[in-house]
PDB file of N, CA and C in Angstrom:
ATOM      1  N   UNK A   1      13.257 -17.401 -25.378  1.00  0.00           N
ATOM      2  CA  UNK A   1      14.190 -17.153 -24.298  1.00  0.00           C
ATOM      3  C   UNK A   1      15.534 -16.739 -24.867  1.00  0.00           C
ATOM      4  N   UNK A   2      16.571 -15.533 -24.518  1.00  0.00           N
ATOM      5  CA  UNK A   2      17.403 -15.195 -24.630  1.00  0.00           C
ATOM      6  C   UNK A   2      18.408 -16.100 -23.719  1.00  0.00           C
ATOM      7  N   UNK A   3      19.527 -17.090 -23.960  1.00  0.00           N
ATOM      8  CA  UNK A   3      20.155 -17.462 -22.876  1.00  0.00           C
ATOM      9  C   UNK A   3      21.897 -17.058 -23.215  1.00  0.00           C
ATOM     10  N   UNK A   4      22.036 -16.828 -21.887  1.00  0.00           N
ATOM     11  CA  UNK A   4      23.716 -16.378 -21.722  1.00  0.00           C
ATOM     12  C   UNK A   4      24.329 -17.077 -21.817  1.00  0.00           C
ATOM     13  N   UNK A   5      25.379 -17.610 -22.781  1.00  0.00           N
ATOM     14  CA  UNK A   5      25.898 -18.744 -22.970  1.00  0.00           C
ATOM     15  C   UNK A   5      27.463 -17.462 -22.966  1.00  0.00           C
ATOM     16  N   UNK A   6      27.641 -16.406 -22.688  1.00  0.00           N
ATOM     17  CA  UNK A   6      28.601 -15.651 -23.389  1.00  0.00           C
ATOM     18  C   UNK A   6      29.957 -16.206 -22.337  1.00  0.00           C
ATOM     19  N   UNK A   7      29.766 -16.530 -21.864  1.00  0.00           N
ATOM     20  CA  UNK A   7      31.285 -16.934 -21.046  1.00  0.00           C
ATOM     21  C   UNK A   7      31.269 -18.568 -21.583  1.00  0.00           C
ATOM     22  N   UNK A   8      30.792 -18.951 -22.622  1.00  0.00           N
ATOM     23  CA  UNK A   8      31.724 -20.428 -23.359  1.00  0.00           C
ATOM     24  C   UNK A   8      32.419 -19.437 -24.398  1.00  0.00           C
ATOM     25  N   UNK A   9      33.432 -20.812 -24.347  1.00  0.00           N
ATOM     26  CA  UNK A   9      34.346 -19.916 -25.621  1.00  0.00           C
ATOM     27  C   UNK A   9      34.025 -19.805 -26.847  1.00  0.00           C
ATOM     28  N   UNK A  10      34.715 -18.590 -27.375  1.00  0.00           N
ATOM     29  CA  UNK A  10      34.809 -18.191 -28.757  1.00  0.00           C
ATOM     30  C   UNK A  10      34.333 -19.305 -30.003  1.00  0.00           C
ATOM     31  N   UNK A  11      34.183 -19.338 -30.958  1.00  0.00           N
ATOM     32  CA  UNK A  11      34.088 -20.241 -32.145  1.00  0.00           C
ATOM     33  C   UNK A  11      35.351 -21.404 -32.103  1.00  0.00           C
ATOM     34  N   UNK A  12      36.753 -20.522 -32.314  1.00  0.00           N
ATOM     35  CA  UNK A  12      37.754 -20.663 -32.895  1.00  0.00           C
ATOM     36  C   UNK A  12      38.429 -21.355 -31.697  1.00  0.00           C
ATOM     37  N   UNK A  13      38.315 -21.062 -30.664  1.00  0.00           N
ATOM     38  CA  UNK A  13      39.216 -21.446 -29.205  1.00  0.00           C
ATOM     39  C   UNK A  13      38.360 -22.740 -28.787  1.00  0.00           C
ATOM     40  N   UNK A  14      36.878 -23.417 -29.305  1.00  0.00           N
ATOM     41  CA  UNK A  14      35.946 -24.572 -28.503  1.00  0.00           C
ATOM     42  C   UNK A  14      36.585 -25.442 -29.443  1.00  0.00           C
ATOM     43  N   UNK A  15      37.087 -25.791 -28.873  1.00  0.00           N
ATOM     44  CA  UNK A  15      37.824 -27.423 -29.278  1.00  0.00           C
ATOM     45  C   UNK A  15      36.739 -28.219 -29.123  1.00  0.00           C
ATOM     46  N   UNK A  16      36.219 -28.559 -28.088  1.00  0.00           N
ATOM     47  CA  UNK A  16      35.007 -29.134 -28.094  1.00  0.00           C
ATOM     48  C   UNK A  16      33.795 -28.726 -28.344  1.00  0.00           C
ATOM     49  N   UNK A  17      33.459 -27.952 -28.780  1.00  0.00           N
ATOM     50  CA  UNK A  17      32.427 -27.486 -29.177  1.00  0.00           C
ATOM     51  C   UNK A  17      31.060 -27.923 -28.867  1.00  0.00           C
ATOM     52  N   UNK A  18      31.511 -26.774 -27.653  1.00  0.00           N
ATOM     53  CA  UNK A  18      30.745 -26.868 -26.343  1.00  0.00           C
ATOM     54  C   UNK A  18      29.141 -26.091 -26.864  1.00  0.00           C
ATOM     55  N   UNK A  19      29.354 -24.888 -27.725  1.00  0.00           N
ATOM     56  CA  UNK A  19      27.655 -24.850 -28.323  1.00  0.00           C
ATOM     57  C   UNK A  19      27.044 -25.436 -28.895  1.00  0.00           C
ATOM     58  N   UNK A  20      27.610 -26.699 -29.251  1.00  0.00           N
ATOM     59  CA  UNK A  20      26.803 -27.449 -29.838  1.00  0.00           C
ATOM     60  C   UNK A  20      25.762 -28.162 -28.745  1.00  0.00           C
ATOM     61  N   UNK A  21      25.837 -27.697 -27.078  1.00  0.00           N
ATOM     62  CA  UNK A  21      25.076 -28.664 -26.546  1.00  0.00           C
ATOM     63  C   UNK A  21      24.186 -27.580 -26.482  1.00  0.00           C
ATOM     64  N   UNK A  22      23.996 -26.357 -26.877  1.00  0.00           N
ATOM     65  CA  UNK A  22      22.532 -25.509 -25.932  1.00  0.00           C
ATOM     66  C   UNK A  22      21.914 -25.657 -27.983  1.00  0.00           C
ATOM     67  N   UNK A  23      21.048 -26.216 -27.532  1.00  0.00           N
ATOM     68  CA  UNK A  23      19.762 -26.285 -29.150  1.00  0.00           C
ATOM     69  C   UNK A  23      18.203 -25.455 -28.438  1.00  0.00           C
ATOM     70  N   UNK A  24      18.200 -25.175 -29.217  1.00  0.00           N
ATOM     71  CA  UNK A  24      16.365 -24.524 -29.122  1.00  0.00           C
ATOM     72  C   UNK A  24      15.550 -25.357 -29.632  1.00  0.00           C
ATOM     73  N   UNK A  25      14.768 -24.932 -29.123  1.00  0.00           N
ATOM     74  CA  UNK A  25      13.333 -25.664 -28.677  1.00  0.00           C
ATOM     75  C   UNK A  25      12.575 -25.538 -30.064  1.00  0.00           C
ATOM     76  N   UNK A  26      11.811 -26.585 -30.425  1.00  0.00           N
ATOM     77  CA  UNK A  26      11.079 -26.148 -31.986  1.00  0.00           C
ATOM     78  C   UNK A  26      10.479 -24.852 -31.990  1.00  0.00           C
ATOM     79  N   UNK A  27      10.497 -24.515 -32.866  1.00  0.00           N
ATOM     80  CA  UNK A  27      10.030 -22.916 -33.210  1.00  0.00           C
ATOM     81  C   UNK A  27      10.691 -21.854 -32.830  1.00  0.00           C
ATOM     82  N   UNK A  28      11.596 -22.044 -32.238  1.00  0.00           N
ATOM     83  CA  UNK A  28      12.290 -21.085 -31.293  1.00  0.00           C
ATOM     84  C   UNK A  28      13.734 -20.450 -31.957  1.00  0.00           C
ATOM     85  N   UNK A  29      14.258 -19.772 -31.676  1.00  0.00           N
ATOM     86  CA  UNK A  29      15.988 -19.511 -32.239  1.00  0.00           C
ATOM     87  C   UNK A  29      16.962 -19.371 -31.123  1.00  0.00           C
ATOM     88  N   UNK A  30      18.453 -19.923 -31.578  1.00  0.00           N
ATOM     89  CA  UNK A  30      19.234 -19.607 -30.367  1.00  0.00           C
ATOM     90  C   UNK A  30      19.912 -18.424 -31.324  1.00  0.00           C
ATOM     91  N   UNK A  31      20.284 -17.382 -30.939  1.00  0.00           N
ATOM     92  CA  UNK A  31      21.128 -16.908 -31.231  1.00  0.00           C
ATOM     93  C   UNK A  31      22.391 -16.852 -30.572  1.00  0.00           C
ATOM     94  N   UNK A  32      23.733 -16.768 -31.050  1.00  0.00           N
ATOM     95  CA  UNK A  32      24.939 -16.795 -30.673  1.00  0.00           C
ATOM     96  C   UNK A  32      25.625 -15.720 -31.058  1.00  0.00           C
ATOM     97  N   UNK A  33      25.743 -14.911 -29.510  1.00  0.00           N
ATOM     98  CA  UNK A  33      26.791 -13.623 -30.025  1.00  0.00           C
ATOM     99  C   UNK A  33      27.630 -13.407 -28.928  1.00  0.00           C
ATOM    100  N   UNK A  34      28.474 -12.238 -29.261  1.00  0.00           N
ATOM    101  CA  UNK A  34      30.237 -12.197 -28.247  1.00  0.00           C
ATOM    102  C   UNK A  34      29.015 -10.997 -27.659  1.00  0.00           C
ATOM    103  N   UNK A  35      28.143 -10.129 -27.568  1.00  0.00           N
ATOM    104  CA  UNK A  35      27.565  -9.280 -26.716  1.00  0.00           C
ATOM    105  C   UNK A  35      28.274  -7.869 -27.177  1.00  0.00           C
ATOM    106  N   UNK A  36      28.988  -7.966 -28.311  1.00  0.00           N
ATOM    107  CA  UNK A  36      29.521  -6.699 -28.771  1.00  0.00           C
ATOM    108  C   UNK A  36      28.455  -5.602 -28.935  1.00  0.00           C
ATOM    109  N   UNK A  37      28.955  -4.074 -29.285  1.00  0.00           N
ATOM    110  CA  UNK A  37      27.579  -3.431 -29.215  1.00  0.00           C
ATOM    111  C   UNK A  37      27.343  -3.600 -30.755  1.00  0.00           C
ATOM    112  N   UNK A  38      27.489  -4.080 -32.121  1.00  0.00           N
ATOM    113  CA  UNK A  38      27.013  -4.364 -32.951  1.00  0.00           C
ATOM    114  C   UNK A  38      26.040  -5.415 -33.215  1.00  0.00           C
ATOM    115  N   UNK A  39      26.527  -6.446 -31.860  1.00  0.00           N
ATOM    116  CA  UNK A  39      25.560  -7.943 -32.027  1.00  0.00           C
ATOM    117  C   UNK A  39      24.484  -7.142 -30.745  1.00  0.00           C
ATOM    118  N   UNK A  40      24.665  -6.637 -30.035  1.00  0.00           N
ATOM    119  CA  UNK A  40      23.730  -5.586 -28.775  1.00  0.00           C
ATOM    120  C   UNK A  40      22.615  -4.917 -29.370  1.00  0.00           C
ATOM    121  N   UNK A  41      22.937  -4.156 -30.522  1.00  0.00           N
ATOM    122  CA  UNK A  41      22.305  -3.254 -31.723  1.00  0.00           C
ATOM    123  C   UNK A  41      21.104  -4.188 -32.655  1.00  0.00           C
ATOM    124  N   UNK A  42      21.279  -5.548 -32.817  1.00  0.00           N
ATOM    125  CA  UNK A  42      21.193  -6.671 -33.616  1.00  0.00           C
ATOM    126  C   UNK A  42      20.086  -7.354 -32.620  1.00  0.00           C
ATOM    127  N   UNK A  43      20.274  -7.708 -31.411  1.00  0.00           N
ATOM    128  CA  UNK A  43      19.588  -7.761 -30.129  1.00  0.00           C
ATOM    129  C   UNK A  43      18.287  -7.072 -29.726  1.00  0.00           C
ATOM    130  N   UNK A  44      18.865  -6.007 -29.375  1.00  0.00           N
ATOM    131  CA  UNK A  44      17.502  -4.924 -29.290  1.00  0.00           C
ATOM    132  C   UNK A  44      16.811  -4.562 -30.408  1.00  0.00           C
ATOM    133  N   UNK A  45      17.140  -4.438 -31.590  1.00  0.00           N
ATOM    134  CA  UNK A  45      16.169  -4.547 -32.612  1.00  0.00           C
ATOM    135  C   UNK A  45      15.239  -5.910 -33.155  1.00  0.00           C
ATOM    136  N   UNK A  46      15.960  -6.946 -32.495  1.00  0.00           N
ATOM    137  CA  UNK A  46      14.812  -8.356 -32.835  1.00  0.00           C
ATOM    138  C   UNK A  46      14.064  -8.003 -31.819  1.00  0.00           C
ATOM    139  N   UNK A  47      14.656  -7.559 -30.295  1.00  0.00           N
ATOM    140  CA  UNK A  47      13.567  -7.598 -29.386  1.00  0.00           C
ATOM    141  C   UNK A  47      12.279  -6.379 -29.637  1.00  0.00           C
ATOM    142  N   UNK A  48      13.060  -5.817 -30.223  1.00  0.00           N
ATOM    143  CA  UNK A  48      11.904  -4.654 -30.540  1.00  0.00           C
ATOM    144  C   UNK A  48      11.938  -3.326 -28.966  1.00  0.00           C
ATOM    145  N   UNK A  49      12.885  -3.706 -28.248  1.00  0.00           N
ATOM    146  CA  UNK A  49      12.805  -3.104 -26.633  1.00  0.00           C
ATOM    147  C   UNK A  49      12.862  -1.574 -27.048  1.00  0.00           C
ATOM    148  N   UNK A  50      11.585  -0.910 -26.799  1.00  0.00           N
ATOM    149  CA  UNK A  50      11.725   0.351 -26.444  1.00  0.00           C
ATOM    150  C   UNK A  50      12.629   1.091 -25.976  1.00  0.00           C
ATOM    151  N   UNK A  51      13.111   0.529 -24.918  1.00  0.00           N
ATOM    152  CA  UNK A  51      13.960   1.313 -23.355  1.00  0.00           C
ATOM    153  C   UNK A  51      15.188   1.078 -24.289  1.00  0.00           C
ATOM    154  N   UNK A  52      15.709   0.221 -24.297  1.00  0.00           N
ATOM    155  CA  UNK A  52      16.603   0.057 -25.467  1.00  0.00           C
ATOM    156  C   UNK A  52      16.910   0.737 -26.458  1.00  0.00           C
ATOM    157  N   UNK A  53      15.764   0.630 -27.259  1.00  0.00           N
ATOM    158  CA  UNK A  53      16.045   1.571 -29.024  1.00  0.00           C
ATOM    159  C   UNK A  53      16.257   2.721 -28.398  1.00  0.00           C
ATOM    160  N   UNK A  54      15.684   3.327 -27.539  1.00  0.00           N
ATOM    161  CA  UNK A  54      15.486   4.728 -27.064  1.00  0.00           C
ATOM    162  C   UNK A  54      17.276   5.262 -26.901  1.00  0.00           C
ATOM    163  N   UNK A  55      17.654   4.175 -25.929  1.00  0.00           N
ATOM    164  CA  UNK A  55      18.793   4.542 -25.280  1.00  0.00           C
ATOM    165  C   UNK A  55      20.201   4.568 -26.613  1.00  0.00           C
ATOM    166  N   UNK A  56      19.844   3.369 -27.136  1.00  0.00           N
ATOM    167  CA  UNK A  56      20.922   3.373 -28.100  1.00  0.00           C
ATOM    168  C   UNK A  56      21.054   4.229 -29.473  1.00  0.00           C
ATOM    169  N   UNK A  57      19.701   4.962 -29.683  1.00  0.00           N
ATOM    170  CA  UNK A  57      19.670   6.028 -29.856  1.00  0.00           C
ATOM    171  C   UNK A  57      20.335   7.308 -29.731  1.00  0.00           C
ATOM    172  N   UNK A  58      20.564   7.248 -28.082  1.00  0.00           N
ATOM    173  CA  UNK A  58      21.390   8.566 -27.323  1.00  0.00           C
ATOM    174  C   UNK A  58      22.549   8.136 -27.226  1.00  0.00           C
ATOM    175  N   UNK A  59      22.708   7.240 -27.914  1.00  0.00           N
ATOM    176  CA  UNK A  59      24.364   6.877 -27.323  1.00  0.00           C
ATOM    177  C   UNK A  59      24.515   6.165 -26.267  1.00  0.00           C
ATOM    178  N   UNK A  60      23.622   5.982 -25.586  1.00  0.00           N
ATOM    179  CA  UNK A  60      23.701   5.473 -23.774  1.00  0.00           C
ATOM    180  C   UNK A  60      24.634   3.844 -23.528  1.00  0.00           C
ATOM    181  N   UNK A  61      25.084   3.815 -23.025  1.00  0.00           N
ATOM    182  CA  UNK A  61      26.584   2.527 -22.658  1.00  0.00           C
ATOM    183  C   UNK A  61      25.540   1.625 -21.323  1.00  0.00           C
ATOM    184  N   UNK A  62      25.082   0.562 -22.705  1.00  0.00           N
ATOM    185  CA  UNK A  62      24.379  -0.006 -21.364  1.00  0.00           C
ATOM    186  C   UNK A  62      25.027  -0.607 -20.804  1.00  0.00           C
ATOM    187  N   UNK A  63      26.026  -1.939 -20.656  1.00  0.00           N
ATOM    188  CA  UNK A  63      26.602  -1.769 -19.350  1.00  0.00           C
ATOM    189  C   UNK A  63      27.323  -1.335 -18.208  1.00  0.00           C
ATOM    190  N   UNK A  64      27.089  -0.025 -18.488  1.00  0.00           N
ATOM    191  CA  UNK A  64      27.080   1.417 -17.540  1.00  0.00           C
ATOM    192  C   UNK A  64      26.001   1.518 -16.868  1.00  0.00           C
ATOM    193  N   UNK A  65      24.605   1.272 -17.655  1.00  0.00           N
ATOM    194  CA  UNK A  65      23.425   1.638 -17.522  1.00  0.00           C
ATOM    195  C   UNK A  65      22.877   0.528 -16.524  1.00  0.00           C
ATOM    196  N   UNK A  66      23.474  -0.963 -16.827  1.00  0.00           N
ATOM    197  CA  UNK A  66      22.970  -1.896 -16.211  1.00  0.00           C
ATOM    198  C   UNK A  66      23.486  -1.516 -14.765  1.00  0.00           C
ATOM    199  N   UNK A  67      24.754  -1.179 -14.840  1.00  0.00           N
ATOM    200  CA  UNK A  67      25.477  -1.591 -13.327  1.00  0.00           C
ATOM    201  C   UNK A  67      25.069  -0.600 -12.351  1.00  0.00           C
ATOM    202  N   UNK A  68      24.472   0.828 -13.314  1.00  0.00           N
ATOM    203  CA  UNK A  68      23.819   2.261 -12.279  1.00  0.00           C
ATOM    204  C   UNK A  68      23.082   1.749 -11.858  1.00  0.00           C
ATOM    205  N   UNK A  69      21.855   0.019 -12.208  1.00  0.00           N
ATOM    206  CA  UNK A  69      20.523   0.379 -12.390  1.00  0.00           C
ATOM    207  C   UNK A  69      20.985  -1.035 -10.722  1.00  0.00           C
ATOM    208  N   UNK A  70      22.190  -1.504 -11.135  1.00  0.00           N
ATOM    209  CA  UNK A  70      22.214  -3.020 -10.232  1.00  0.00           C
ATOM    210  C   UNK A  70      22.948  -2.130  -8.823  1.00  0.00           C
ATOM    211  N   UNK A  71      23.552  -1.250  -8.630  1.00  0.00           N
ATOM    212  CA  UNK A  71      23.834  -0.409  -7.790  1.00  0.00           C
ATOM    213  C   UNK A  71      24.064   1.206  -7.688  1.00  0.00           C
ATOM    214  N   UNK A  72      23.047   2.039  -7.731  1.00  0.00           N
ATOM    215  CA  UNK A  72      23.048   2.857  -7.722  1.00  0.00           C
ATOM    216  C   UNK A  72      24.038   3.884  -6.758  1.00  0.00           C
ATOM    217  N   UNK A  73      24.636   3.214  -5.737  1.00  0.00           N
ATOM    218  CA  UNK A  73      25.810   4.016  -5.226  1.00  0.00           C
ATOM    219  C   UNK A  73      26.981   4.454  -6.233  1.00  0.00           C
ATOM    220  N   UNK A  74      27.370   3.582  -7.325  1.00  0.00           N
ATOM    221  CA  UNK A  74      28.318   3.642  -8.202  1.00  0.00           C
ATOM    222  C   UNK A  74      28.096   4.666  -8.967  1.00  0.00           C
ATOM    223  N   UNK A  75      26.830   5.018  -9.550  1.00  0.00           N
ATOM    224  CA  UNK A  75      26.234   6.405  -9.880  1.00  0.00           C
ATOM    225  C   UNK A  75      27.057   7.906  -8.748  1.00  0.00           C
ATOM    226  N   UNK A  76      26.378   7.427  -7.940  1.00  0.00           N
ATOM    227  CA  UNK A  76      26.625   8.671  -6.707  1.00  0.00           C
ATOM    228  C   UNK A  76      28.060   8.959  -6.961  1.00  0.00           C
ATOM    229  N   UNK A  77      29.437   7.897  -6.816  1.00  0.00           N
ATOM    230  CA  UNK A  77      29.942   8.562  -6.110  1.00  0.00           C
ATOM    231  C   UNK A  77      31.376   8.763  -7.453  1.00  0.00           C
ATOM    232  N   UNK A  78      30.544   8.185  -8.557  1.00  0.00           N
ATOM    233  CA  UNK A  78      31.426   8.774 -10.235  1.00  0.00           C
ATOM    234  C   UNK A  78      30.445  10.514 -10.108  1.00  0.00           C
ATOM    235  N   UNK A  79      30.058  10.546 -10.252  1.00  0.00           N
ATOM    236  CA  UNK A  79      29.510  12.274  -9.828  1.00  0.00           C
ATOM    237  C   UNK A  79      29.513  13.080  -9.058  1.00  0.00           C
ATOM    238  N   UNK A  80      30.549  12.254  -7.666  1.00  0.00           N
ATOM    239  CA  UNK A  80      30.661  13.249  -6.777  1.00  0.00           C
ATOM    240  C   UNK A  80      32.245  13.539  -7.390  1.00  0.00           C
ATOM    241  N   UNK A  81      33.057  12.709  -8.177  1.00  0.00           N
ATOM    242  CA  UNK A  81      34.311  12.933  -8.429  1.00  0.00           C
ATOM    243  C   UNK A  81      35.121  11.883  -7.659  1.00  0.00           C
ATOM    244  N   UNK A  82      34.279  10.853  -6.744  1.00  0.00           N
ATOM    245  CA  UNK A  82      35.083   9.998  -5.763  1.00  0.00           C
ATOM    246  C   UNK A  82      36.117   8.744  -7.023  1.00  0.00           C
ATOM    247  N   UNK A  83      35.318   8.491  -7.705  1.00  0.00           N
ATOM    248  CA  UNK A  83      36.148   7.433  -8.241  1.00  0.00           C
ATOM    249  C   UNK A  83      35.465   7.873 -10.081  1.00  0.00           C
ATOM    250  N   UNK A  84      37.008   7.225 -10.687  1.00  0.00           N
ATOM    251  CA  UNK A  84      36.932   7.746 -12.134  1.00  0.00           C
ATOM    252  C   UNK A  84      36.510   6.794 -12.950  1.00  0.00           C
ATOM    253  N   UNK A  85      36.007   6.350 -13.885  1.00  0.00           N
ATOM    254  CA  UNK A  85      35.895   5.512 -15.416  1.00  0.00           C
ATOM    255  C   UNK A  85      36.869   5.156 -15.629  1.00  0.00           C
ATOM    256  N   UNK A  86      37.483   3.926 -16.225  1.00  0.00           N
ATOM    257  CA  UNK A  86      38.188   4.198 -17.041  1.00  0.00           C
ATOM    258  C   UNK A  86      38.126   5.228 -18.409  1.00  0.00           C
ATOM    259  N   UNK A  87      37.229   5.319 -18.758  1.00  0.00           N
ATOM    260  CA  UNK A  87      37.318   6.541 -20.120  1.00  0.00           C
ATOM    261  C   UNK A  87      37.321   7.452 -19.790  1.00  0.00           C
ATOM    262  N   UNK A  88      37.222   8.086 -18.671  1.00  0.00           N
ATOM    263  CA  UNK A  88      37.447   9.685 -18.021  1.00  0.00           C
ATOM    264  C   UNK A  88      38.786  10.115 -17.769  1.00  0.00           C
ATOM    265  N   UNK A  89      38.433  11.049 -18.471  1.00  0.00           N
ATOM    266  CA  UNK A  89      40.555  11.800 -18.584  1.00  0.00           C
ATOM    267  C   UNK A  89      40.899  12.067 -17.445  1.00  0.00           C
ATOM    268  N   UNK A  90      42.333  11.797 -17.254  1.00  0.00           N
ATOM    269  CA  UNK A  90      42.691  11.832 -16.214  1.00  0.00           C
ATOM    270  C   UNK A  90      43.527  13.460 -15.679  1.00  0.00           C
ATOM    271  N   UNK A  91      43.461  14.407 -14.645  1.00  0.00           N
ATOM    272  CA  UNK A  91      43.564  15.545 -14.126  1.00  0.00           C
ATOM    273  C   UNK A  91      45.208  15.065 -14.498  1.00  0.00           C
TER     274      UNK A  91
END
Protein backbone atom coordinates (compact mmCIF):
# COMPACT_ATOMS: atom_id res chain seq x y z
CA UNK A 1 0.00 0.00 0.00
CA UNK A 2 1.17 3.46 -0.95
CA UNK A 3 -0.16 5.82 1.96
CA UNK A 4 -0.44 9.70 1.90
CA UNK A 5 1.03 10.82 4.82
CA UNK A 6 2.27 14.09 2.64
CA UNK A 7 0.44 16.79 4.57
CA UNK A 8 2.48 15.73 8.10
CA UNK A 9 5.28 17.80 8.41
CA UNK A 10 8.58 18.00 6.97
CA UNK A 11 11.55 16.00 8.82
CA UNK A 12 13.01 19.14 10.29
CA UNK A 13 9.65 21.13 11.36
CA UNK A 14 8.01 17.38 13.41
CA UNK A 15 8.91 18.19 16.69
CA UNK A 16 7.01 15.36 17.50
CA UNK A 17 7.67 13.15 15.21
CA UNK A 18 4.61 12.39 14.07
CA UNK A 19 6.07 9.59 11.31
CA UNK A 20 7.13 7.75 13.60
CA UNK A 21 3.46 6.55 14.18
CA UNK A 22 2.60 5.16 10.42
CA UNK A 23 5.09 1.63 10.46
CA UNK A 24 4.50 -1.06 7.81
CA UNK A 25 3.33 -4.10 8.03
CA UNK A 26 6.04 -7.09 7.93
CA UNK A 27 7.30 -7.47 4.57
CA UNK A 28 6.07 -4.43 3.41
CA UNK A 29 7.90 -0.76 2.97
CA UNK A 30 6.75 2.68 3.94
CA UNK A 31 8.23 4.99 1.92
CA UNK A 32 8.50 8.71 2.88
CA UNK A 33 8.53 11.45 0.35
CA UNK A 34 7.65 15.46 -0.08
CA UNK A 35 5.86 14.10 -3.68
CA UNK A 36 8.50 16.17 -5.54
CA UNK A 37 8.81 15.14 -9.22
CA UNK A 38 12.25 13.51 -8.39
CA UNK A 39 10.73 11.39 -5.39
CA UNK A 40 7.39 11.05 -8.26
CA UNK A 41 10.16 9.68 -10.82
CA UNK A 42 11.47 7.29 -7.82
CA UNK A 43 7.64 6.28 -7.32
CA UNK A 44 6.64 5.29 -10.65
CA UNK A 45 9.63 3.39 -11.31
CA UNK A 46 9.22 1.04 -8.03
CA UNK A 47 5.67 0.86 -9.20
CA UNK A 48 6.70 -0.16 -12.47
CA UNK A 49 3.23 1.99 -13.80
CA UNK A 50 3.12 1.96 -17.42
CA UNK A 51 0.67 5.01 -17.79
CA UNK A 52 3.17 6.67 -15.78
CA UNK A 53 6.65 5.75 -17.30
CA UNK A 54 4.90 6.53 -20.53
CA UNK A 55 3.84 9.97 -19.46
CA UNK A 56 6.93 11.01 -17.66
CA UNK A 57 8.61 10.16 -20.51
CA UNK A 58 6.73 13.03 -22.52
CA UNK A 59 7.21 15.36 -20.06
CA UNK A 60 3.49 15.16 -18.99
CA UNK A 61 2.75 17.31 -15.38
CA UNK A 62 0.80 14.85 -13.61
CA UNK A 63 -0.85 16.91 -11.34
CA UNK A 64 -2.23 18.63 -14.30
CA UNK A 65 -3.00 15.28 -15.56
CA UNK A 66 -4.68 14.19 -12.33
CA UNK A 67 -6.94 17.27 -11.99
CA UNK A 68 -7.96 17.00 -16.18
CA UNK A 69 -8.71 13.38 -15.31
CA UNK A 70 -10.76 14.53 -11.62
CA UNK A 71 -12.57 17.31 -13.73
CA UNK A 72 -12.51 17.47 -17.08
CA UNK A 73 -14.26 20.94 -17.47
CA UNK A 74 -10.87 22.51 -16.32
CA UNK A 75 -9.43 20.93 -19.52
CA UNK A 76 -12.23 22.63 -21.66
CA UNK A 77 -12.13 25.84 -20.63
CA UNK A 78 -7.78 26.35 -20.31
CA UNK A 79 -8.27 25.60 -24.22
CA UNK A 80 -10.91 27.63 -24.90
CA UNK A 81 -8.57 30.58 -23.52
CA UNK A 82 -11.26 31.11 -20.55
CA UNK A 83 -8.85 30.85 -17.73
CA UNK A 84 -4.87 30.79 -17.71
CA UNK A 85 -2.09 28.47 -15.78
CA UNK A 86 -0.14 29.89 -13.82
CA UNK A 87 2.88 29.01 -16.24
CA UNK A 88 1.14 30.46 -19.27
CA UNK A 89 2.53 33.82 -20.40
CA UNK A 90 0.68 36.36 -19.88
CA UNK A 91 -0.84 38.66 -23.24
Amino acid sequence: YLLAIQNQLAQEKNRYNIHLAFIAAQGNSLIVSDYGQLELTILILLANCKNMLNASKTGEDFHLRTVIKMYPYIHEVVEKGQVLLEWHPQP
